[in-house]
C-alpha atoms as a PDB file:
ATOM      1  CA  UNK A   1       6.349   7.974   8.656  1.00  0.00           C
ATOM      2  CA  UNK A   2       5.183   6.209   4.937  1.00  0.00           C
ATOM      3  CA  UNK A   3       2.634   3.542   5.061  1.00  0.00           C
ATOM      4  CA  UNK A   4       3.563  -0.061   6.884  1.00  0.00           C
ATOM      5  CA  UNK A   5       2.640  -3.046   5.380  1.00  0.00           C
ATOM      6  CA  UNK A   6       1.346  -5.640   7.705  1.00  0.00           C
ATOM      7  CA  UNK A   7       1.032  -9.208   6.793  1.00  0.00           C
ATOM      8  CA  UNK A   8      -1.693 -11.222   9.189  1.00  0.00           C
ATOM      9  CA  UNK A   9      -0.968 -15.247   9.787  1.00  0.00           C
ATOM     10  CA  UNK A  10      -2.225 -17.291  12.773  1.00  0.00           C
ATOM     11  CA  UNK A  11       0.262 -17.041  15.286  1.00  0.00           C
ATOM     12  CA  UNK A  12       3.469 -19.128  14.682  1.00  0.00           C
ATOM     13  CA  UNK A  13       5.409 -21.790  17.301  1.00  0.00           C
ATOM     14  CA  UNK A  14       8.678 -21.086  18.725  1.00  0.00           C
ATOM     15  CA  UNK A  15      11.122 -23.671  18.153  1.00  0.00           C
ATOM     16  CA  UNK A  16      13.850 -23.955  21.024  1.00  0.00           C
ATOM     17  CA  UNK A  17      17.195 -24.854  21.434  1.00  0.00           C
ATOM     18  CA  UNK A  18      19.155 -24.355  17.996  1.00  0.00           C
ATOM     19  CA  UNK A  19      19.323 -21.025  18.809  1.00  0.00           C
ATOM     20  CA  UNK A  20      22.641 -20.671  20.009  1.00  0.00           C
ATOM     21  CA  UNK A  21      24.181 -23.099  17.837  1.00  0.00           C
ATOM     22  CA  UNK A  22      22.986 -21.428  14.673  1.00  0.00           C
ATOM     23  CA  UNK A  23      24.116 -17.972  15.929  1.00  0.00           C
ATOM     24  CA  UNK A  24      27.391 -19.681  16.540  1.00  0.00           C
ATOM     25  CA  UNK A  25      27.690 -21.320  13.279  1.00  0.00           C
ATOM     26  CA  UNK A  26      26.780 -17.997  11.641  1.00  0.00           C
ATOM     27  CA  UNK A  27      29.635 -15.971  13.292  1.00  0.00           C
ATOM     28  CA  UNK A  28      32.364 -18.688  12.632  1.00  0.00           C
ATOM     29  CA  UNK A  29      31.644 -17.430   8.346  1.00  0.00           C
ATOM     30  CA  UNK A  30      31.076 -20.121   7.160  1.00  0.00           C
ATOM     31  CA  UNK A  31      32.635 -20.347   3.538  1.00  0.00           C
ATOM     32  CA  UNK A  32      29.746 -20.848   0.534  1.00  0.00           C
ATOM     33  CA  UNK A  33      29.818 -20.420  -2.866  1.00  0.00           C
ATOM     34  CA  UNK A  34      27.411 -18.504  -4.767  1.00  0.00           C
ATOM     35  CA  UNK A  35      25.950 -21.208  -6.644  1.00  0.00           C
ATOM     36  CA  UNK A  36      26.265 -23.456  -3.605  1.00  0.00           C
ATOM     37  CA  UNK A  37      24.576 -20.764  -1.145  1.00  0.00           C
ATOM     38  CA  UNK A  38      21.344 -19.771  -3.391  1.00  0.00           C
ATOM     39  CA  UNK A  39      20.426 -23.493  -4.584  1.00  0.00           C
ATOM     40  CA  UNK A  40      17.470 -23.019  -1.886  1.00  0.00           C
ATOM     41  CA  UNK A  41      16.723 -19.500  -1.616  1.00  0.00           C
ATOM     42  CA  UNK A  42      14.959 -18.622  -4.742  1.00  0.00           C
ATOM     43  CA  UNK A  43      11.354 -19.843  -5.128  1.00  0.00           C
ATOM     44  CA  UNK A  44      11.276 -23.746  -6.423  1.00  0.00           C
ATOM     45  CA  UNK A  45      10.046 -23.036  -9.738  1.00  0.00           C
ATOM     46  CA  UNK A  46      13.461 -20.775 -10.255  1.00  0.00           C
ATOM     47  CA  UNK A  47      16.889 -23.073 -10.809  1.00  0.00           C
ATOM     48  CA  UNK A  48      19.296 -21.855  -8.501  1.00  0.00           C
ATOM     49  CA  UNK A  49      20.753 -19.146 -10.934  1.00  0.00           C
ATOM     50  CA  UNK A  50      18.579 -18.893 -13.812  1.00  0.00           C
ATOM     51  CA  UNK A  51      16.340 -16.300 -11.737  1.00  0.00           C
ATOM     52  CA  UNK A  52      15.363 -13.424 -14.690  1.00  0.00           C
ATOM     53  CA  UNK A  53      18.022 -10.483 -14.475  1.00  0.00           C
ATOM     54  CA  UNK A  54      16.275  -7.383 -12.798  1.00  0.00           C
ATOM     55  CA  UNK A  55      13.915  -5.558 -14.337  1.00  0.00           C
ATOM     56  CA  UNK A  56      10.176  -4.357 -15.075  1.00  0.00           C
ATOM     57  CA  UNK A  57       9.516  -8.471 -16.677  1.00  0.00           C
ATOM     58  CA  UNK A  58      10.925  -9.870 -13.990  1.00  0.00           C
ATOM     59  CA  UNK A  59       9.373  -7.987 -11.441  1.00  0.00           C
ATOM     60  CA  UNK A  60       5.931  -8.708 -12.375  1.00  0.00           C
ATOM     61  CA  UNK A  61       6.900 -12.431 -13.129  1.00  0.00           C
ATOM     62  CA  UNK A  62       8.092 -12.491  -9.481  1.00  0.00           C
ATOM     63  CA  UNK A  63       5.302 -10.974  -8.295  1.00  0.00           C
ATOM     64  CA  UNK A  64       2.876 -13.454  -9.797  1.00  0.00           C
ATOM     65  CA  UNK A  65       4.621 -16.759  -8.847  1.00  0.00           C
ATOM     66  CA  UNK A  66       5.258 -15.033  -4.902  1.00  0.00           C
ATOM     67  CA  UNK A  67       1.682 -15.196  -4.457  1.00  0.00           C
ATOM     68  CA  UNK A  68       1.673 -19.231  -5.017  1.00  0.00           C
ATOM     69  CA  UNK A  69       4.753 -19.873  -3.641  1.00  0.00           C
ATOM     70  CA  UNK A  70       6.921 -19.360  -0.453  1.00  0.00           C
ATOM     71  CA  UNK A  71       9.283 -16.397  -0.712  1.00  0.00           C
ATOM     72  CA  UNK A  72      12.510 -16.936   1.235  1.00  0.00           C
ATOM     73  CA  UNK A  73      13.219 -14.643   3.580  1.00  0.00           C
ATOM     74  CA  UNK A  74      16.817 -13.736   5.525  1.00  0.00           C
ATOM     75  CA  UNK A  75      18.123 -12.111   8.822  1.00  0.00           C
ATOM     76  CA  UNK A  76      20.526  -9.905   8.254  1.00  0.00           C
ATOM     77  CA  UNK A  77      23.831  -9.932  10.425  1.00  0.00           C
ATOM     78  CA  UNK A  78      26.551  -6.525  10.545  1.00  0.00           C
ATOM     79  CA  UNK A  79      29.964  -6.950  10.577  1.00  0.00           C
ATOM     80  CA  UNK A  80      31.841  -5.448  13.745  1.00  0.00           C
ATOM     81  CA  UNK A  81      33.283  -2.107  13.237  1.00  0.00           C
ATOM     82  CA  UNK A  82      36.672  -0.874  14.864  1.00  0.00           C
ATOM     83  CA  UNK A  83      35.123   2.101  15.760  1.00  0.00           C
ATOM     84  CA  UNK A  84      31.904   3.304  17.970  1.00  0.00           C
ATOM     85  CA  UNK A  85      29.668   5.581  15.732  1.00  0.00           C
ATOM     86  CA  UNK A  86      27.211   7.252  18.116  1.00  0.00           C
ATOM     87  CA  UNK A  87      24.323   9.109  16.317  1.00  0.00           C
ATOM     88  CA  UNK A  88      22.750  10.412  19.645  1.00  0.00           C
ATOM     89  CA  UNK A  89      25.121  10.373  22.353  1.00  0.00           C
ATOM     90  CA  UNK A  90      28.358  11.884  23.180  1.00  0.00           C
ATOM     91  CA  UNK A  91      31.321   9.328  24.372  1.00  0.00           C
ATOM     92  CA  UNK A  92      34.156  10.370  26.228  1.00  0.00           C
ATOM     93  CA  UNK A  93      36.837   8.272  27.926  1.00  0.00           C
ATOM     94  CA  UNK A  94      36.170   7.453  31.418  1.00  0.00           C
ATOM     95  CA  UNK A  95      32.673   9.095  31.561  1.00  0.00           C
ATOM     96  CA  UNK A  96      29.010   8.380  31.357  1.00  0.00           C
ATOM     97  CA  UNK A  97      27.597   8.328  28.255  1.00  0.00           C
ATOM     98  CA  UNK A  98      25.746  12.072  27.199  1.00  0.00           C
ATOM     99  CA  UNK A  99      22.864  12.726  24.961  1.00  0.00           C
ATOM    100  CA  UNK A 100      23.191  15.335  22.600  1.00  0.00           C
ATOM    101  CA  UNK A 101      20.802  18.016  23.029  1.00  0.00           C
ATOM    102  CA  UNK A 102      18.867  17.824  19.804  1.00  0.00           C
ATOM    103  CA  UNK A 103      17.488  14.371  21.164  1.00  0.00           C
ATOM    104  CA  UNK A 104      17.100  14.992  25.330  1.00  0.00           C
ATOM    105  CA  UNK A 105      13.468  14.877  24.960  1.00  0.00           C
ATOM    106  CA  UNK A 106      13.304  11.694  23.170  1.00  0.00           C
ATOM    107  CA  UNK A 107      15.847   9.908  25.396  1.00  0.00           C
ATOM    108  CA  UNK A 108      14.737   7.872  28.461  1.00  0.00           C
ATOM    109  CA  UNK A 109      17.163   9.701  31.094  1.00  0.00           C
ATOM    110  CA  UNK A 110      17.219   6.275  32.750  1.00  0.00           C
ATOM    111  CA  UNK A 111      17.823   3.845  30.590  1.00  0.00           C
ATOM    112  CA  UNK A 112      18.691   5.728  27.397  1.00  0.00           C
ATOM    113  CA  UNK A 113      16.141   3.939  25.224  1.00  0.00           C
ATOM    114  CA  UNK A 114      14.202   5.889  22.902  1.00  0.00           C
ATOM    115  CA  UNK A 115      11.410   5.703  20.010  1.00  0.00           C
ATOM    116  CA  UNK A 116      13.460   4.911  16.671  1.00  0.00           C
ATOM    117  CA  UNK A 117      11.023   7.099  14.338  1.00  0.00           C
ATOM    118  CA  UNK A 118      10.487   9.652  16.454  1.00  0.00           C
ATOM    119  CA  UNK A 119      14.080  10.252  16.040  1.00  0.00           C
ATOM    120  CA  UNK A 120      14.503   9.647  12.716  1.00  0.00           C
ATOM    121  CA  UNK A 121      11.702  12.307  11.995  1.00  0.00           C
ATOM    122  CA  UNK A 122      13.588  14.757  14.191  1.00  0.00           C
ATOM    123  CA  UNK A 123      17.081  14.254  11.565  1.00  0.00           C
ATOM    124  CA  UNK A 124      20.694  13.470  12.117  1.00  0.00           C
ATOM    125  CA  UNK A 125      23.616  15.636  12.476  1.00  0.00           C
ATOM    126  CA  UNK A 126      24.790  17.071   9.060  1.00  0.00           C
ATOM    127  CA  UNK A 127      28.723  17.675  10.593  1.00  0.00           C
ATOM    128  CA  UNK A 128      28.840  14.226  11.992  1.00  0.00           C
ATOM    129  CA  UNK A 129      31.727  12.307  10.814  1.00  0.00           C
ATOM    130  CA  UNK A 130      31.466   8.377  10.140  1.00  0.00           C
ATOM    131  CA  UNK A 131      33.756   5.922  10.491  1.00  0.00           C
ATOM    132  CA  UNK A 132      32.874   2.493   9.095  1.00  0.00           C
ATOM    133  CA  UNK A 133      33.728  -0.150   6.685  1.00  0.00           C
ATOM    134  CA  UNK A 134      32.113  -1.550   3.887  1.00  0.00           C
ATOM    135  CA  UNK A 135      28.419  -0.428   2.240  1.00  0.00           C
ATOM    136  CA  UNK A 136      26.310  -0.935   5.480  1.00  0.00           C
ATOM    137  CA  UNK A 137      27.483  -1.254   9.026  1.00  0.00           C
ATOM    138  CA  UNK A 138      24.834  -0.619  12.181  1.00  0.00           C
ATOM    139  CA  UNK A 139      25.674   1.987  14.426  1.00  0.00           C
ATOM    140  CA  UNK A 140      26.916   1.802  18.893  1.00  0.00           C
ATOM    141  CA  UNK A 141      22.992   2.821  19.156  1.00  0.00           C
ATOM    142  CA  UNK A 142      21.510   0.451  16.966  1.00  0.00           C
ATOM    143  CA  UNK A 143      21.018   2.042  13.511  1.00  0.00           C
ATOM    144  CA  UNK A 144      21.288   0.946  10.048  1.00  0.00           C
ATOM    145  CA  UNK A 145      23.094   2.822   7.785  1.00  0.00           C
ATOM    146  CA  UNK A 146      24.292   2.289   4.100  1.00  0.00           C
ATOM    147  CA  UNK A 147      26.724   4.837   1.806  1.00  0.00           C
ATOM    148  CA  UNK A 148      25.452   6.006  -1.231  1.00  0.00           C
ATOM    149  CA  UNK A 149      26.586   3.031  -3.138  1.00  0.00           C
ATOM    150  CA  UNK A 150      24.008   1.207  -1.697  1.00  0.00           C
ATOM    151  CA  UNK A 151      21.765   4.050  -1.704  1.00  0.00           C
ATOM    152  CA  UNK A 152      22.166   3.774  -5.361  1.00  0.00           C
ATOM    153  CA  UNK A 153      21.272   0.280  -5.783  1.00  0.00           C
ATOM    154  CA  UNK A 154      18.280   0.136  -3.673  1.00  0.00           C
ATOM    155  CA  UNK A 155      16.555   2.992  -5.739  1.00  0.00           C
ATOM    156  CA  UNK A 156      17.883   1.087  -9.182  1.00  0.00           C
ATOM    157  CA  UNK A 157      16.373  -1.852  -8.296  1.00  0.00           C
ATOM    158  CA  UNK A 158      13.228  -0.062  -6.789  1.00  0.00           C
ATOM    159  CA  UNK A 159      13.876  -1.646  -3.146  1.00  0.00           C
ATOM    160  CA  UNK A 160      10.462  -1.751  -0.522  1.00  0.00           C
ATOM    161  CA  UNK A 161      10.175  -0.929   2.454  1.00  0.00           C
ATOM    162  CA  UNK A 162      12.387   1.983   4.042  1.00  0.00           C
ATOM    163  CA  UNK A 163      12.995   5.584   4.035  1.00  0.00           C
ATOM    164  CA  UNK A 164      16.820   6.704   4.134  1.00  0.00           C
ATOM    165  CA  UNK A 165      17.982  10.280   5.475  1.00  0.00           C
ATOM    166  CA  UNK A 166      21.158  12.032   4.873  1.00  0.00           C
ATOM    167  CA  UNK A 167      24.006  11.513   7.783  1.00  0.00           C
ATOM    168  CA  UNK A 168      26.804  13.888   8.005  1.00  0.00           C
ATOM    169  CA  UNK A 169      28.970  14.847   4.907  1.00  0.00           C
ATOM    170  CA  UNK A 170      30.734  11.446   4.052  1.00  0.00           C
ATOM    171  CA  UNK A 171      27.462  10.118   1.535  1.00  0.00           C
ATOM    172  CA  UNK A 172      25.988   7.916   4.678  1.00  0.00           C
ATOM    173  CA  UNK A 173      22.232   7.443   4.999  1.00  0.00           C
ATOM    174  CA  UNK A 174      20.414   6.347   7.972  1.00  0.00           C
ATOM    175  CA  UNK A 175      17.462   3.599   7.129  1.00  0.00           C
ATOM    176  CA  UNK A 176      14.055   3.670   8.913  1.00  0.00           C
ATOM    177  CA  UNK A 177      12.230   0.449   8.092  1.00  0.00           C
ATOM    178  CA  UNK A 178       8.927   1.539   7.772  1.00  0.00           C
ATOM    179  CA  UNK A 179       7.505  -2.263   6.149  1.00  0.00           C
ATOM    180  CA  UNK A 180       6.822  -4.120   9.268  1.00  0.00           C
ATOM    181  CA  UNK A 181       5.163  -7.877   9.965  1.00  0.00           C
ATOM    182  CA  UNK A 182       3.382 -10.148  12.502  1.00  0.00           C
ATOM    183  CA  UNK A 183       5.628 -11.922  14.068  1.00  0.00           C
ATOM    184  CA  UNK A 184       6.300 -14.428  17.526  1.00  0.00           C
ATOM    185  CA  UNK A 185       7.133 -12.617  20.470  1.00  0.00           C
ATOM    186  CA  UNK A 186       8.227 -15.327  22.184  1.00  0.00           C
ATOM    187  CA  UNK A 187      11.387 -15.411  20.007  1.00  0.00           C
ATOM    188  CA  UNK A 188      12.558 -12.196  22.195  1.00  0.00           C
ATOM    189  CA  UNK A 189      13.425 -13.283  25.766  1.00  0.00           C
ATOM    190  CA  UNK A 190      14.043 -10.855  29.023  1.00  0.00           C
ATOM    191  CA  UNK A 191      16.934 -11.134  31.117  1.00  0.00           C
ATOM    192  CA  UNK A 192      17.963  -9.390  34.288  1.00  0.00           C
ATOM    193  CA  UNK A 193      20.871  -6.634  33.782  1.00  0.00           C
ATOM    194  CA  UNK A 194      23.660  -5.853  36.371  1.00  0.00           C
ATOM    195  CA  UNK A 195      21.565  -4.394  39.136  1.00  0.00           C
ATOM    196  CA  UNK A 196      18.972  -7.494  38.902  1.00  0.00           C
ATOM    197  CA  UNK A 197      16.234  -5.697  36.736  1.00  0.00           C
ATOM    198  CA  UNK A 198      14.243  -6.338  33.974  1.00  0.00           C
ATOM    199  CA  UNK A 199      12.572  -3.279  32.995  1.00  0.00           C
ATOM    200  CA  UNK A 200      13.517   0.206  33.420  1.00  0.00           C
ATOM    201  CA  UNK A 201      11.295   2.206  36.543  1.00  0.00           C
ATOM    202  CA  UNK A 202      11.078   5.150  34.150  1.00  0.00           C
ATOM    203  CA  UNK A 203       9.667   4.128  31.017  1.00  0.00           C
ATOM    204  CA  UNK A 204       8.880   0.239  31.366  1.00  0.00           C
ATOM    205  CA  UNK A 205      10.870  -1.002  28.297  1.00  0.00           C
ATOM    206  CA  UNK A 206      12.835  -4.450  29.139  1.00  0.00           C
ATOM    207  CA  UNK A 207      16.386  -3.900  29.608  1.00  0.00           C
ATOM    208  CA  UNK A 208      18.156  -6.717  28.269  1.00  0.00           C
ATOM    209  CA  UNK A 209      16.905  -8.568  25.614  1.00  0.00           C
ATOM    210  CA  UNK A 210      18.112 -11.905  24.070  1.00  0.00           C
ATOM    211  CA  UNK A 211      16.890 -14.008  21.146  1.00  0.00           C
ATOM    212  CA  UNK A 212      16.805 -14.089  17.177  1.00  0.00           C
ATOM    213  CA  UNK A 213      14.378 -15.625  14.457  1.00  0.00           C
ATOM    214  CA  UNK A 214      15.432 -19.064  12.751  1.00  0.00           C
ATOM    215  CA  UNK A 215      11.919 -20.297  11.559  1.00  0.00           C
ATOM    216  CA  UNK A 216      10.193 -19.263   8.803  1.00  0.00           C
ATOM    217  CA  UNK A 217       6.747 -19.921  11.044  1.00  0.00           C
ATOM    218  CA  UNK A 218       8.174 -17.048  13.405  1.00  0.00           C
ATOM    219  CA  UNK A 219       7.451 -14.337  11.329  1.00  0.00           C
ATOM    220  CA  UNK A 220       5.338 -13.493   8.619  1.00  0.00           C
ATOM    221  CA  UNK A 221       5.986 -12.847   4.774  1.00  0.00           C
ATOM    222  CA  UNK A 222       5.979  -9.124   3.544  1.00  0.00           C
ATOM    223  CA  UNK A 223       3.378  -8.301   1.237  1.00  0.00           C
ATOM    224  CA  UNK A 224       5.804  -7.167  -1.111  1.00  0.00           C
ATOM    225  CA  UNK A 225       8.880  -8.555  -3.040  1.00  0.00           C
ATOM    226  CA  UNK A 226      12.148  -6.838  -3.461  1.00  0.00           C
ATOM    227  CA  UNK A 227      11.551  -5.762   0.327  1.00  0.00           C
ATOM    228  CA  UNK A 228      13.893  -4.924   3.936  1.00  0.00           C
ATOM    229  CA  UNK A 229      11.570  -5.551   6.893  1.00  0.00           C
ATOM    230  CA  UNK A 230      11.068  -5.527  10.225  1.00  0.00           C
ATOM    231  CA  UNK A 231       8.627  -6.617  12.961  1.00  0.00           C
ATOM    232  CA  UNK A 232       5.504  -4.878  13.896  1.00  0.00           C
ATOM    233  CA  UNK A 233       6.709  -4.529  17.433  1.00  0.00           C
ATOM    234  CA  UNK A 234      10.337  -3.129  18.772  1.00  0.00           C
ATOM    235  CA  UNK A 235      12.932  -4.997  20.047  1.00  0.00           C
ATOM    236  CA  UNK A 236      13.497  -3.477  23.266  1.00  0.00           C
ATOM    237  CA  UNK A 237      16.958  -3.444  25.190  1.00  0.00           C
ATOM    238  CA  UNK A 238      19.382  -0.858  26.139  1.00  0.00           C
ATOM    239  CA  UNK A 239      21.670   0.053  22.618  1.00  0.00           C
ATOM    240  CA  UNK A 240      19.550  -2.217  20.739  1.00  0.00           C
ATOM    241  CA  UNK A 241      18.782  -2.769  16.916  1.00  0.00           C
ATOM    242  CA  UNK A 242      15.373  -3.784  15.163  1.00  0.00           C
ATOM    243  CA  UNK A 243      16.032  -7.025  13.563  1.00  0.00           C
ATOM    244  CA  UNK A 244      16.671  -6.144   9.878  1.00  0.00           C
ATOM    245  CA  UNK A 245      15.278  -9.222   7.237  1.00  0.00           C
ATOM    246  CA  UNK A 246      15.123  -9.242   3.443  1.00  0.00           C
ATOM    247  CA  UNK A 247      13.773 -11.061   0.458  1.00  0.00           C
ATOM    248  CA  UNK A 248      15.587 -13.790  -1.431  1.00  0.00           C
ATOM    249  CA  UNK A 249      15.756 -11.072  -4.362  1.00  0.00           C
ATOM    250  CA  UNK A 250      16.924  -8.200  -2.288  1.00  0.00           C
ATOM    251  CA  UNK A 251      19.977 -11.087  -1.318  1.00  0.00           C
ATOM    252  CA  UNK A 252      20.739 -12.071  -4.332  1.00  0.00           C
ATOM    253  CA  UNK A 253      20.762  -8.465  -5.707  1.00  0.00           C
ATOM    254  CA  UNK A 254      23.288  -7.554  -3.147  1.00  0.00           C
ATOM    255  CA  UNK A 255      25.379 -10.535  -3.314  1.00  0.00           C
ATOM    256  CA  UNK A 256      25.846  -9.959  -7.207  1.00  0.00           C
ATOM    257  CA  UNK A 257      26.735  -6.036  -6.494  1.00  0.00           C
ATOM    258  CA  UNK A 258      29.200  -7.582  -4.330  1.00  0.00           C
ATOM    259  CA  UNK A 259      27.968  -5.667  -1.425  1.00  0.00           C
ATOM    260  CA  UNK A 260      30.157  -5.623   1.802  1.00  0.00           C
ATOM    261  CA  UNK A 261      29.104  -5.196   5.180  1.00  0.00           C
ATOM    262  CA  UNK A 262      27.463  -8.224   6.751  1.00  0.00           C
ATOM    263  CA  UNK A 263      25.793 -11.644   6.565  1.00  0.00           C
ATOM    264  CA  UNK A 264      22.156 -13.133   5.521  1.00  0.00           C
ATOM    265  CA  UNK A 265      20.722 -16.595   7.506  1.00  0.00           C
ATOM    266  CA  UNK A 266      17.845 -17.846   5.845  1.00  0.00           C
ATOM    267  CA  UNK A 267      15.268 -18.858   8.263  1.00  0.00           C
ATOM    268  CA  UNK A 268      14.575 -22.566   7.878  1.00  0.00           C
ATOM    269  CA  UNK A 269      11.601 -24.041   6.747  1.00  0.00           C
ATOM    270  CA  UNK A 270       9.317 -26.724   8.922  1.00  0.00           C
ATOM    271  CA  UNK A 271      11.197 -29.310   7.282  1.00  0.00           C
ATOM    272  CA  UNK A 272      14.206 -28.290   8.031  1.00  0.00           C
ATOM    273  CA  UNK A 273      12.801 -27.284  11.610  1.00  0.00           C
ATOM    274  CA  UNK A 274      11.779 -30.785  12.211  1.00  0.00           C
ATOM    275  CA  UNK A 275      14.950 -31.938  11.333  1.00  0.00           C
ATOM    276  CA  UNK A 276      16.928 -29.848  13.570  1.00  0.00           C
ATOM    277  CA  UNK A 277      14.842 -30.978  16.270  1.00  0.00           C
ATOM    278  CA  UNK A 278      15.242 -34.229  15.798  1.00  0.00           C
ATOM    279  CA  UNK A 279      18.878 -34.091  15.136  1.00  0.00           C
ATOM    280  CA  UNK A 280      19.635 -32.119  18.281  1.00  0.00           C
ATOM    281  CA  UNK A 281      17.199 -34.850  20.448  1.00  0.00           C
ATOM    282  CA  UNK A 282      19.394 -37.767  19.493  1.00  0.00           C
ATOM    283  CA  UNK A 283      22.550 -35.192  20.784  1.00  0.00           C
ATOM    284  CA  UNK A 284      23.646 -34.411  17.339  1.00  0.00           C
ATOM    285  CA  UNK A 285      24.339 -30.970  15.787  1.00  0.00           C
ATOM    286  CA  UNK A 286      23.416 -30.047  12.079  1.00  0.00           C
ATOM    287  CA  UNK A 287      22.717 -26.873  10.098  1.00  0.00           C
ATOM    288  CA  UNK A 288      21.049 -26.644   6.600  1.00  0.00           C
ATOM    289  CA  UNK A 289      23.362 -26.550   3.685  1.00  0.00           C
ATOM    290  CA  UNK A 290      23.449 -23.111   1.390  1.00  0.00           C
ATOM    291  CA  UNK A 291      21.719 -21.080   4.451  1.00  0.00           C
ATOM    292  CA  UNK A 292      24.143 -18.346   5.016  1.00  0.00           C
ATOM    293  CA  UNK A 293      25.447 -15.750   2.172  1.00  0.00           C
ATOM    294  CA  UNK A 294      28.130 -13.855   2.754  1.00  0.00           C
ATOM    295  CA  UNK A 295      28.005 -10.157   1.945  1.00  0.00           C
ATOM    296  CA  UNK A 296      32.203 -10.197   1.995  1.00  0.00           C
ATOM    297  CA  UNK A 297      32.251  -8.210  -1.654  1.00  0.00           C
ATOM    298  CA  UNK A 298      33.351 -11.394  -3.418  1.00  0.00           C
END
């Protein structure tokens, strides 16, 4: 695996509550226009859409002013698919799921969890066929994968912070995110499953896991613009996902592609965090205005 970049911060504060009402508000799609929904994500000294156009200037301006000031950074969402894409496991109607061979001994026989780069190092089917829409959907067993449209614009724009490797024969790419952060623990939260347990007997990952970031103070900045990102640690749960974040450049990048495949929630800033809080103490419910962009292709 390449070199992770990790980005050390005191330890932030978990902010409760607005959790479920911002993950509510993000999946009703909320309508924004472009200039409306990157008025705040760009660093201040940057009018909304007079950022420079992409290239080796404006890289190294961004780079310079980053260091002084706060980069925005999103939480990416995927769009449901119609159809189950299963990288490592067999389904069949009316059965149990099965592992493929290639990736028994990675596979927790008991809860089916598994190390993420351990089985991206070991490679991906080259006869598998994909079914998906748009330029980046996530698959039934919690990986990110983009077609080489998107393939193509992450290397023009010189992208951080993955590695990509070749899926079956329809131009898909599986992403490893190999830039990883500090971030709160606290944010993820064990629940029981079905047969009251937490954590599997076998290999002592948590079973069912439940929370997402909304704070920029629960999670730390990447040492690097123009990146995707993930946490240090894994996000445990059966069929789960590392939460994938990017940049305020990466965004707006893909939002002017017209990229399709998803959403981005900006994670609020204290101010914003404060007012949330006090908003939802005196019972009422707010979100911030131009959080949410739309990767819809428009």
């Amino acid at each position: 695996m390449g070199a992770i970049g990790v980005a050390n911060s005191p330890r932030p504060v978990t902010l409760a509550g607005a959790e479920s009402k911002r993950l509510n508000a993000t999946r009703r799609g909320l309508g924004i226009s472009n200039r409306q929904g990157w008025r705040t994500a760009p660093p201040a000294i940057f009018s909304h859409w007079e950022l420079p156009q992409p290239g080796p200037s404006h890289t190294l301006l961004y780079t310079r002013v980053s260091k002084t000031l706060p980069m925005r950074r999103y939480l990416f969402s995927p769009d449901d698919q119609d159809w189950n894409n299963w990288l490592l496991f067999v389904e069949k109607d009316d059965e149990p799921l099965q592992v493929k061979p290639k990736y028994r001994t990675l596979v927790c026989p008991e809860c089916l969890q598994y190390d993420r780069d351990k089985v991206f190092r070991r490679g991906f089917d080259s006869e598998l066929r994909i079914r998906a829409r748009g330029d980046i959907f996530q698959t039934a067993d919690g990986f990110y994968c983009v077609n080489e449209r998107l393939r193509g614009i992450f290397q023009k724009h010189r992208i951080q912070g993955m590695k990509l490797k070749k899926l079956g024969k329809g131009g898909w790419y599986v992403v490893s995110l190999t830039l990883r952060v500090n971030a709160d623990r606290r944010v993820y939260k064990t629940e029981k499953d079905l047969d009251g347990r937490k954590f599997c007997p076998l290999c002592k990952r948590a079973l069912s896991v439940y929370g997402i970031f909304e704070f920029e103070k629960q999670i730390d900045s990447p040492k690097a613009a123009r990146a995707l990102f993930t946490t240090v640690f894994d996000r445990e749960g059966v069929h789960s996902s590392p939460d994938l974040l990017i940049t305020d450049d990466v965004v707006k990048i893909l939002k002017e592609a017209k990229i399709k495949g998803g959403s981005c929630d900006r994670l609020w800033t204290d101010e914003e965090a404060r007012t949330v809080a006090a908003k939802e103490k005196a019972g009422a419910e707010w979100r911030p205005p131009g959080t949410l962009i739309l990767l819809n292709g428009k």
